[in-house]
Structure formats: structure tokens, C-alpha cells
Protein backbone atom coordinates (compact mmCIF):
# COMPACT_ATOMS: atom_id res chain seq x y z
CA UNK A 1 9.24 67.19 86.93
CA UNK A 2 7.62 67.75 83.22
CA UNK A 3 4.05 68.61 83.14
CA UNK A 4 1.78 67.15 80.40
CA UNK A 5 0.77 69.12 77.15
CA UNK A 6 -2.99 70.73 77.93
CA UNK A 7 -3.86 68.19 75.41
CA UNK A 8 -3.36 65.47 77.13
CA UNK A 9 -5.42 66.73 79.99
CA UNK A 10 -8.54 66.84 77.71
CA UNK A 11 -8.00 63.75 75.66
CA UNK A 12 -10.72 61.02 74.83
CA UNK A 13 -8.92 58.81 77.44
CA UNK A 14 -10.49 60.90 80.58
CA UNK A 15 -13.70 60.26 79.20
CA UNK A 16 -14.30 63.79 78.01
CA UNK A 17 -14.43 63.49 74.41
CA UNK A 18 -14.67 66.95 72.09
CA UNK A 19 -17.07 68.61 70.52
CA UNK A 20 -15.64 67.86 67.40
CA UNK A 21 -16.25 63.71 67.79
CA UNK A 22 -19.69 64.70 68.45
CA UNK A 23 -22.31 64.95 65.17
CA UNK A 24 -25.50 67.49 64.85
CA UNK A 25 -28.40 65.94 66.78
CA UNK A 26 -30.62 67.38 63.83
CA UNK A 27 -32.51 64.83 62.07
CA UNK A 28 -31.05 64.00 58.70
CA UNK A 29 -27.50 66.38 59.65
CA UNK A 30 -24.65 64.45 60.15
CA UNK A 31 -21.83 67.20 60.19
CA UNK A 32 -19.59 67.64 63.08
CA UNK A 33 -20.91 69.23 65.98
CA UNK A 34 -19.56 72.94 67.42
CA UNK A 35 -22.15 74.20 70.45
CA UNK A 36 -25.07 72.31 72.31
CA UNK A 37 -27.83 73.28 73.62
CA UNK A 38 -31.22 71.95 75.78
CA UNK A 39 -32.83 69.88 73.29
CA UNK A 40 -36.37 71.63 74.39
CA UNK A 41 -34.66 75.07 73.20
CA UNK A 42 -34.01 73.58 69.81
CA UNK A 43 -37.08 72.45 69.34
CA UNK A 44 -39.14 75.70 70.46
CA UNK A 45 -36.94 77.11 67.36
CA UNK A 46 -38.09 74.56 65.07
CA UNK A 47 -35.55 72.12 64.43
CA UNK A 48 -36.25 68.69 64.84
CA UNK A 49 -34.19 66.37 67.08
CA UNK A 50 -33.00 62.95 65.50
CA UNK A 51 -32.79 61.69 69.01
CA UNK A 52 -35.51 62.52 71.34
CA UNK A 53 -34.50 60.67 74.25
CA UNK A 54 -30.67 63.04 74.58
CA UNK A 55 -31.77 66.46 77.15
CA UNK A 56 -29.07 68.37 75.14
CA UNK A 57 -28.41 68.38 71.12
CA UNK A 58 -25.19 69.41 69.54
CA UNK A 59 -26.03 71.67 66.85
CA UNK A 60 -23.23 72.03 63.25
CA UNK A 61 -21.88 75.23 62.23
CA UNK A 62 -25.06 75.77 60.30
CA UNK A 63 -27.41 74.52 62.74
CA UNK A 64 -26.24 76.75 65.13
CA UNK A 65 -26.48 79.51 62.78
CA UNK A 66 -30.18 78.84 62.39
CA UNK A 67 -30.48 78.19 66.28
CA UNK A 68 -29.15 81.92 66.99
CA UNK A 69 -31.46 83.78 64.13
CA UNK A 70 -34.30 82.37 65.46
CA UNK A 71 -33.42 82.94 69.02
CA UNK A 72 -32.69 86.59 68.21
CA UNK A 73 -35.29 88.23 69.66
CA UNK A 74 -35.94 86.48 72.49
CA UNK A 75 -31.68 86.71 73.35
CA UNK A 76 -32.15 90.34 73.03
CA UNK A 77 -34.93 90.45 75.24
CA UNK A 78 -33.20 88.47 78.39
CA UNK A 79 -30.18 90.32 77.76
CA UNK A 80 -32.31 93.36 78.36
CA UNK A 81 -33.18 92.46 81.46
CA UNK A 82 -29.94 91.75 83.38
């Protein structure tokens, strides 16, 4: 018996859909979406959520860049701590 490509097993029709289909919750940013996060997080860093009623915003390449340098600090400091 043939198994399916891993592909398949992720596809749109299992109600799954990628990252990738997904668009920056940033107000004003409509590029394509690569990590989420809570959308309180986001906002403690100072980016503003186009969508305030969504727990979790998906954050562009750029975005996320901005997300993490502002986090810095506070990353280091829980990281510390394990």
C-alpha cells in the first residue's frame, strides 16, 4: 500500500492551513506571515495589532525581526533562569 507525500498530510484540505497563507497581523503590514506570537507580547514590544480581537498575531520576516530585538533582553533574562 503507497503512503501519501508529507504534503498531503498538511494540506489546506485538513483545515490546517500554513503559515505562509497567513498575512502580518501588524496594522498597515500586509506581507506574508513566518512566526506568531500572543498578541499581548507584541504589543508590550510596541507594535500595534490590526486586529485586536485575534489572542495570537502572525508577525512578517521583518516584524519578527523587530519582535526579537526588542524582546532581547528580557529572552536573555528567562533563558537565564532555566
Amino acid at each position: 500500500m503507497p503512503m501519501e507525500p508529507l504534503e498531503n498530510l498538511f494540506s489546506s484540505s485538513f483545515g490546517l492551513g500554513t503559515m505562509a497563507e497567513d498575512k502580518c497581523g501588524v496594522a498597515g503590514c500586509s506581507e506574508p506571515a513566518v512566526k506568531s506570537y500572543s498578541r499581548e507580547a507584541v504589543e508590550k514590544a510596541g507594535l500595534k495589532a490590526a486586529d485586536e480581537k485575534n489572542k495570537r498575531m502572525q508577525l512578517c520576516k521583518e516584524h519578527n525581526k523587530q519582535y526579537k530585538k526588542v524582546t532581547k533582553d528580557e529572552r536573555k533574562l528567562e533563558n537565564l533562569g532555566r
